[in-house]
Protein backbone atom coordinates (compact mmCIF):
# COMPACT_ATOMS: atom_id res chain seq x y z
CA UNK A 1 105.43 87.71 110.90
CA UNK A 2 108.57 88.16 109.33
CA UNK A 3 112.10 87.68 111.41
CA UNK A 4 114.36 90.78 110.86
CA UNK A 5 116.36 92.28 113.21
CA UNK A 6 114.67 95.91 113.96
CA UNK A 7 114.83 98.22 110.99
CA UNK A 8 115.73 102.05 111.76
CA UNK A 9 115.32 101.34 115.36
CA UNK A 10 111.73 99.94 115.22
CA UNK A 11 110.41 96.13 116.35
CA UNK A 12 108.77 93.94 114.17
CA UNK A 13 105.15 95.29 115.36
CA UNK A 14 105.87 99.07 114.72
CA UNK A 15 107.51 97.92 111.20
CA UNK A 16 104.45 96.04 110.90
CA UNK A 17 102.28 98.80 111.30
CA UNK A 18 104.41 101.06 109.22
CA UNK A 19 104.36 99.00 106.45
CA UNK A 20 100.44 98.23 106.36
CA UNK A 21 100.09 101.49 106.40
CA UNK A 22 101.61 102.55 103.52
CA UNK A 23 100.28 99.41 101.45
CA UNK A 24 97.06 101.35 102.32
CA UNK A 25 97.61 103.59 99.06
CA UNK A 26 95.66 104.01 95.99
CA UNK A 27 96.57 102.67 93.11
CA UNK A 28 94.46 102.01 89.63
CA UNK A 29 92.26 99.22 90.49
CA UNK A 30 93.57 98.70 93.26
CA UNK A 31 96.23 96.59 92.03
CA UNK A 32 99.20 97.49 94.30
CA UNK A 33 101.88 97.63 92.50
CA UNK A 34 104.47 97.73 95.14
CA UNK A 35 106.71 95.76 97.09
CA UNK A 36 109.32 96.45 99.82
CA UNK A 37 112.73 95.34 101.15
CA UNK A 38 114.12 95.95 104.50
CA UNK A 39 117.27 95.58 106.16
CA UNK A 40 118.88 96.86 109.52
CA UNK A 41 119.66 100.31 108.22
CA UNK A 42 116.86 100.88 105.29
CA UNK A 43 113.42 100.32 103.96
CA UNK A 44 113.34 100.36 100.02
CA UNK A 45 110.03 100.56 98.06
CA UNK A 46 110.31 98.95 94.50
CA UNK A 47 107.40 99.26 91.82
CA UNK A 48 105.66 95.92 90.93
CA UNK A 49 105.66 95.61 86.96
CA UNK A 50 103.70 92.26 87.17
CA UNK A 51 101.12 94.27 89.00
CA UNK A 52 101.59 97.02 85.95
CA UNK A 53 98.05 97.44 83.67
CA UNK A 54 99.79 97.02 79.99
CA UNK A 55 96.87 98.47 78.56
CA UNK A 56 95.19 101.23 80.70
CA UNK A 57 99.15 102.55 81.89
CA UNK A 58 101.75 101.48 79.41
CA UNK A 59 104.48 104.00 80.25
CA UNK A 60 103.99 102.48 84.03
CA UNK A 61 103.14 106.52 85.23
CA UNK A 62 99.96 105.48 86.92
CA UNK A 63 102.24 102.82 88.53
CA UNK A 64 104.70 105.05 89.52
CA UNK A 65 102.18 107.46 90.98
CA UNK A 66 100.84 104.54 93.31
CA UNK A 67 104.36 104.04 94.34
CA UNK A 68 104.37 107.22 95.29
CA UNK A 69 101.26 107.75 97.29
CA UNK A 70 102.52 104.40 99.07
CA UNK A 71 105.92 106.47 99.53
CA UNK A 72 103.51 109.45 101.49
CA UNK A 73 102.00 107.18 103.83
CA UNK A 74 105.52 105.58 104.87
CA UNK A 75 106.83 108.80 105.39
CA UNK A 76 103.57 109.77 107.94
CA UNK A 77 104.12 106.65 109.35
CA UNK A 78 107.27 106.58 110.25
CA UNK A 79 106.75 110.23 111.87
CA UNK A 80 104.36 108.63 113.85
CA UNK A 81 106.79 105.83 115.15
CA UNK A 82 108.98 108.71 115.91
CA UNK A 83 111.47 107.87 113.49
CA UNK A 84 112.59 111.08 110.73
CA UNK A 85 112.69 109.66 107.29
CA UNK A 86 115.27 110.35 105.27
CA UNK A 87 114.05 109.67 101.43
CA UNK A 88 116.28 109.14 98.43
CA UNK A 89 113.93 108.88 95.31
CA UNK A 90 114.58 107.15 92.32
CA UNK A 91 118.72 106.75 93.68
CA UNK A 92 119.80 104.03 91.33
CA UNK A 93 119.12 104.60 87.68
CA UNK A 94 120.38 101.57 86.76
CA UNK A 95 117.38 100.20 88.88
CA UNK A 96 114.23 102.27 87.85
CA UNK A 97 111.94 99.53 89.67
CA UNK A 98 113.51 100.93 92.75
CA UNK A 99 111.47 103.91 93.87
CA UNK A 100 112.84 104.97 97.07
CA UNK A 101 115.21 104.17 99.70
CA UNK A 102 114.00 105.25 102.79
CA UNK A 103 116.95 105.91 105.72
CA UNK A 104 116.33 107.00 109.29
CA UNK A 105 117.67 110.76 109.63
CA UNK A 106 117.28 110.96 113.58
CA UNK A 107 114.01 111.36 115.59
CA UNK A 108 111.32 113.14 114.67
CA UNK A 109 107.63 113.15 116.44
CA UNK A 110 104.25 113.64 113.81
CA UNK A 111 102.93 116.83 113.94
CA UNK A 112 99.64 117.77 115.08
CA UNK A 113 98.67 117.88 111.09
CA UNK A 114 100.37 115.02 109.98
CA UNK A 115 99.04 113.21 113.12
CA UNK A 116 95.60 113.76 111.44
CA UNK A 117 96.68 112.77 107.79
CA UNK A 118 98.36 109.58 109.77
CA UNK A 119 95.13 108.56 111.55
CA UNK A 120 92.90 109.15 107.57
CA UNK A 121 94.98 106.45 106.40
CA UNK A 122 92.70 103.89 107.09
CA UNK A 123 89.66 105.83 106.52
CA UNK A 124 90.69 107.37 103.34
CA UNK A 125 88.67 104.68 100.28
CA UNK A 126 88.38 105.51 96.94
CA UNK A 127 84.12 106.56 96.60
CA UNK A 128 82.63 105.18 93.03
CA UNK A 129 78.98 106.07 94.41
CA UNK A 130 76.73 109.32 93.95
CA UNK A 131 77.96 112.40 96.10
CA UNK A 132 75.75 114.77 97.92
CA UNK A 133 75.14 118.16 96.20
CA UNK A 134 76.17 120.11 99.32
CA UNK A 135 78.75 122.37 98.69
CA UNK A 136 82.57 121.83 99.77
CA UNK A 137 83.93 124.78 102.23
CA UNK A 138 86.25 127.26 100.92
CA UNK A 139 88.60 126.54 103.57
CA UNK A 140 88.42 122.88 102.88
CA UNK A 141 88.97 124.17 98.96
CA UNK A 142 92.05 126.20 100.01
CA UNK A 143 93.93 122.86 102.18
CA UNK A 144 93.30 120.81 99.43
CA UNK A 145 95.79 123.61 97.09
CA UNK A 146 98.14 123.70 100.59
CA UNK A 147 98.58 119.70 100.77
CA UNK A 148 99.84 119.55 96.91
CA UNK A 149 102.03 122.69 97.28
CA UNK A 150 103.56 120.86 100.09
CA UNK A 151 104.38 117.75 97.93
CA UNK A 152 105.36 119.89 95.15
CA UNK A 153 102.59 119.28 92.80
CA UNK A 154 99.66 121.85 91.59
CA UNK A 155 95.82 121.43 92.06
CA UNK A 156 93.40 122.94 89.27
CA UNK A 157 90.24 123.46 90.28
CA UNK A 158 87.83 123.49 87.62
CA UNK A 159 85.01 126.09 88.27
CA UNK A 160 84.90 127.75 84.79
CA UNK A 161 81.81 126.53 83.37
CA UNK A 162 83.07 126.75 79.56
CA UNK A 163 86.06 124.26 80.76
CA UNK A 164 83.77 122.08 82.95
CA UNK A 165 81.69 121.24 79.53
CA UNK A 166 84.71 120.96 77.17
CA UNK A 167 86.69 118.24 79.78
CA UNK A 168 83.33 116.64 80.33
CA UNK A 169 83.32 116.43 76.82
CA UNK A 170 86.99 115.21 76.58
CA UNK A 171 86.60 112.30 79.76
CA UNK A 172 83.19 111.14 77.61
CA UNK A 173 85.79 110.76 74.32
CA UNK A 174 88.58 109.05 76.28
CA UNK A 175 86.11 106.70 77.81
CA UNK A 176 85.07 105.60 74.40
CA UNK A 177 88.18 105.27 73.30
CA UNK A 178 88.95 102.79 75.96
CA UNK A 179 85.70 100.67 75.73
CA UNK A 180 86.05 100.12 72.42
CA UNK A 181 89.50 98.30 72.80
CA UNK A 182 88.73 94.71 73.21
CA UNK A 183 92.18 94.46 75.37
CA UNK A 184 91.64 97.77 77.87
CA UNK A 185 87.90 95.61 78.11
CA UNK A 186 89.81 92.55 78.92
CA UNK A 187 92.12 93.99 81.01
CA UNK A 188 89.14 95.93 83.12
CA UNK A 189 87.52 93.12 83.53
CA UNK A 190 90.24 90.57 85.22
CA UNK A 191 91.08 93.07 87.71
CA UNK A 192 87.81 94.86 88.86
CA UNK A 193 83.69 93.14 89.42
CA UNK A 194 84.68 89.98 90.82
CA UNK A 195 82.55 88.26 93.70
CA UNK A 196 85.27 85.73 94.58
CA UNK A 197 87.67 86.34 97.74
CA UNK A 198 91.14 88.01 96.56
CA UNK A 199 93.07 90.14 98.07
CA UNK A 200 93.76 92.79 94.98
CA UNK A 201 91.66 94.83 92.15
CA UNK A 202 88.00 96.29 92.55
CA UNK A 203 85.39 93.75 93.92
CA UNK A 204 81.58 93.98 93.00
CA UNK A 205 80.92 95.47 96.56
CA UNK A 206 82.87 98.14 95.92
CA UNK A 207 82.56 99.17 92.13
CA UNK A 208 79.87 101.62 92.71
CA UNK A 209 76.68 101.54 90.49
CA UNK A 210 75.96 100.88 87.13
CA UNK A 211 76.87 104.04 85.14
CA UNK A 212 73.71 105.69 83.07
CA UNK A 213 74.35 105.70 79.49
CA UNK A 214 74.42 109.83 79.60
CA UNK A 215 76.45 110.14 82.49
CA UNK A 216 77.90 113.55 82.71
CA UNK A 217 81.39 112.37 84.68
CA UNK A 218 80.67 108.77 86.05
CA UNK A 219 81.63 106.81 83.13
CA UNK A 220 83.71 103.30 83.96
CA UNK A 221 82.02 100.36 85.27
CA UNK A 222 83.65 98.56 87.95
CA UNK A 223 80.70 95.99 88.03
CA UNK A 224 80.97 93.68 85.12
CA UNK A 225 77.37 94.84 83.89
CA UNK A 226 76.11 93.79 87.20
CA UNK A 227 75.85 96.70 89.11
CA UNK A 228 72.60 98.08 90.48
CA UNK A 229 70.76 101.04 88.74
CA UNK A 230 72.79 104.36 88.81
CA UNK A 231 70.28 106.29 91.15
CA UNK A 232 71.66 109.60 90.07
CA UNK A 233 74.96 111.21 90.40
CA UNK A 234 75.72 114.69 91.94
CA UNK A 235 74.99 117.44 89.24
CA UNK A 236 78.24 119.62 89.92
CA UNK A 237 81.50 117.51 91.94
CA UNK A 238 84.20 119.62 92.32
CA UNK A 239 86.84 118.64 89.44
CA UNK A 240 90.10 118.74 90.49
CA UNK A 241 93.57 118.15 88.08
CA UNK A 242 96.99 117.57 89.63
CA UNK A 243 99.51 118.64 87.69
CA UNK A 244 103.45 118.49 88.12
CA UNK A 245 106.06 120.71 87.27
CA UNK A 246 107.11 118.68 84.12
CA UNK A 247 106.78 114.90 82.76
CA UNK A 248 109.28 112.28 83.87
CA UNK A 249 109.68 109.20 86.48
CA UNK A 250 111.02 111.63 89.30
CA UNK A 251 107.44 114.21 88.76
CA UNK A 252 105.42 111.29 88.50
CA UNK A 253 106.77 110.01 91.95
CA UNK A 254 106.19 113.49 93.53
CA UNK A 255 103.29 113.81 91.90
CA UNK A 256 101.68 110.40 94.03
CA UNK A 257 103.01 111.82 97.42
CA UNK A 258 101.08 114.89 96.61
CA UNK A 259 97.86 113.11 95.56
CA UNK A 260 98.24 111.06 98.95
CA UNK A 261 98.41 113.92 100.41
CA UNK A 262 95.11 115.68 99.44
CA UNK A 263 93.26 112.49 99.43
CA UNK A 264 94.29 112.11 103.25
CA UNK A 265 93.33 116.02 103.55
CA UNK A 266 90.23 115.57 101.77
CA UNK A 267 89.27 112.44 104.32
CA UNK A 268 89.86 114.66 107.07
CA UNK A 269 87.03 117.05 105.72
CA UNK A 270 84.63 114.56 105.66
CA UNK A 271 85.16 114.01 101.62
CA UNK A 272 85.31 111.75 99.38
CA UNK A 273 86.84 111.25 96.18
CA UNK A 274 86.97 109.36 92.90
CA UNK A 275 89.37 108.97 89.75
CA UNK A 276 88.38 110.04 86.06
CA UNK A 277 91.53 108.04 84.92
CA UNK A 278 90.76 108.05 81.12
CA UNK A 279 91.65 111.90 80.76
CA UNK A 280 95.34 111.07 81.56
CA UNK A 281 95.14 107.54 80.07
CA UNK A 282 94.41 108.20 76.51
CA UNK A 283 96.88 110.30 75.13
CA UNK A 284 95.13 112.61 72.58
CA UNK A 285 91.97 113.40 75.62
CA UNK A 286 95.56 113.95 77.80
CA UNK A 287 97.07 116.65 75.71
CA UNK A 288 93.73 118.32 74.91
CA UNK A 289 93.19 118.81 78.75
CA UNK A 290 96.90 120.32 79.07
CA UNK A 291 96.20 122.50 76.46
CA UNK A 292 92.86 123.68 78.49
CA UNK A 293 95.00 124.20 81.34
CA UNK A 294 97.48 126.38 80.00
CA UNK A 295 99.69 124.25 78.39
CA UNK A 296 102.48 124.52 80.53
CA UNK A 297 102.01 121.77 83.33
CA UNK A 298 101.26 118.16 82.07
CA UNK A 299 98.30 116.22 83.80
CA UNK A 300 98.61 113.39 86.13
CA UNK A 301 95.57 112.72 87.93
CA UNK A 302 92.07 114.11 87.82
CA UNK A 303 89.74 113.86 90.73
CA UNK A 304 85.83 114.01 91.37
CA UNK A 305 85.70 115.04 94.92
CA UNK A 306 82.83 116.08 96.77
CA UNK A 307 80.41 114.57 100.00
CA UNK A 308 79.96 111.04 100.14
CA UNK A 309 78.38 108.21 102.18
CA UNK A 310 80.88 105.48 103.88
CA UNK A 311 81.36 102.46 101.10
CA UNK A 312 83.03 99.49 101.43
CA UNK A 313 86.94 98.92 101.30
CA UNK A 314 89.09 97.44 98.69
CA UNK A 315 90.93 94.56 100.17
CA UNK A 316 94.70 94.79 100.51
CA UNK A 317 97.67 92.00 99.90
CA UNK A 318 98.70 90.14 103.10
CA UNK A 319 101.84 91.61 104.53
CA UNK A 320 104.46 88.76 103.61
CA UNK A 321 103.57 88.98 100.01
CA UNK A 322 104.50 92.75 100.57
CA UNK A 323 107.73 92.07 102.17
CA UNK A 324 111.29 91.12 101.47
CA UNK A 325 114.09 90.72 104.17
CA UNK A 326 117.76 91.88 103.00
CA UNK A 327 119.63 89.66 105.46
């Protein structure tokens, strides 16, 4: 455990418990790019760069989105210690490593609905396997729009059958892009497949199968070549784009507490959901699926989301690596 004196009023457990919980956010193979330091009067959530894929996320947005969705499940938490945070994001900029300061603001109990998004924390996993081809609810549909309007962020669905074949199209182009860099390949590899214990990136167990070589939207292997046959994935997911109100370090922040959000939403509907990270990662497939879109809101994360069957979890970094004291 680490000695502190209580930070905004809570014990060491509670902090604990608020602090696991937030390290419980997604972030590109699963590297967790975060870190936090706490005092008597603050918690403060810095970005990682060692933890920061040079290759796949040079501009460190991907990064900055994890930090963000990390930033969404501190918040819950601390709502459900009782405690109203009080979020300054991005404060310093002469220390852009330094995401948010989080203050106490009074006392505040979780809502009903954030009560639920609190408790899908730990359920919520990142699904590389086949989905079911039974349709998602239109009133799960609409919740999923709700939770990123809440965070400030849009939610595309993309239904029109013209667009669904062009951005297939697009993710197929961007994936081939990728694999055909020896370091993206390199850097895929160190970080996701592995059998042997760690407590970071994508292990074996949880990669997902092997992708066909005609995959329609399953594209990346997380296996190392060494998955098991790709028994077929769902013919029509739900494709789903969140998109901010403009580029920049402050959006992309935003734009992670608003993807935590409808991932946590999403969980408790009973679905799942994957990444299609190469149509934001390479920058020509990233512009061409703006343009699709309208033009006017820039892409940050697209989503395969539909029913899924329970998978394994990604392991997570024990709790003193994740924590600093500010004595």
């Amino acid at each position: 455990m680490i000695e502190t004196t209580a930070t905004l009023g809570l014990g060491e457990p509670a902090l604990h418990d608020v602090l696991r919980a937030a390290s419980r956010a997604p972030s590109l193979h699963n590297t967790q790019p975060w870190s936090f330091r706490v005092s008597e009067h603050a918690i403060e959530l810095w970005a990682d760069r060692t933890r920061q894929l040079r290759v796949a996320d040079p501009s460190g947005r991907e990064l900055r989105i994890a930090c963000g969705a990390a930033l969404l499940n501190l918040r819950l938490a601390l709502l459900g210690q009782g405690v109203k945070p009080l979020v300054s994001v991005l404060p310093d900029p002469t220390q852009p490593d330094l995401v948010a300061i989080v203050r106490r603001g009074g006392t505040r109990r979780a809502t009903p609905a954030q009560r639920r998004l609190l408790e899908a924390i730990p359920r919520r996993h990142t699904n590389r396997t086949p989905f079911t081809d039974g349709a998602i609810a239109s009133a799960a549909l609409h919740d999923l729009r709700r939770a990123a309007l809440d965070e400030g962020a849009w939610l595309h669905l993309v239904t029109d059958p013209a667009q669904r074949t062009e951005l297939s199209d697009l993710a197929r182009h961007a994936h081939e892009v990728q694999v055909s860099d020896p370091a993206f390949a390199a850097e895929l590899e160190r970080w996701t497949g592995h059998d042997e214990p760690r407590s970071d990136g994508v292990p074996a167990a949880s990669g997902g199968p092997l992708p066909r070589p005609n995959s329609v939207w399953v594209m990346r292997d997380f296996t190392r070549g060494n998955g098991r046959p790709d028994p077929g994935f769902e013919a029509d997911p739900i494709i789903a784009v969140l998109t901010a109100h403009s580029d920049g370090p402050h959006e992309e922040v935003r734009a992670g507490e608003a993807l935590e959000q409808v991932l946590l939403t999403a969980t408790t509907h009973g679905l799942s959901a994957s990444f299609l990270s190469q149509l934001v990662e390479v920058p020509d497939a990233r512009q061409s699926l703006r343009r699709m879109l309208g033009g006017f809101r820039p892409p940050l994360v697209v989503l395969r989301l539909g029913h899924g069957w329970p998978v394994p979890t990604t392991p997570r970094r024990p709790y003193p690596d994740l924590v600093h004291t500010v004595h």
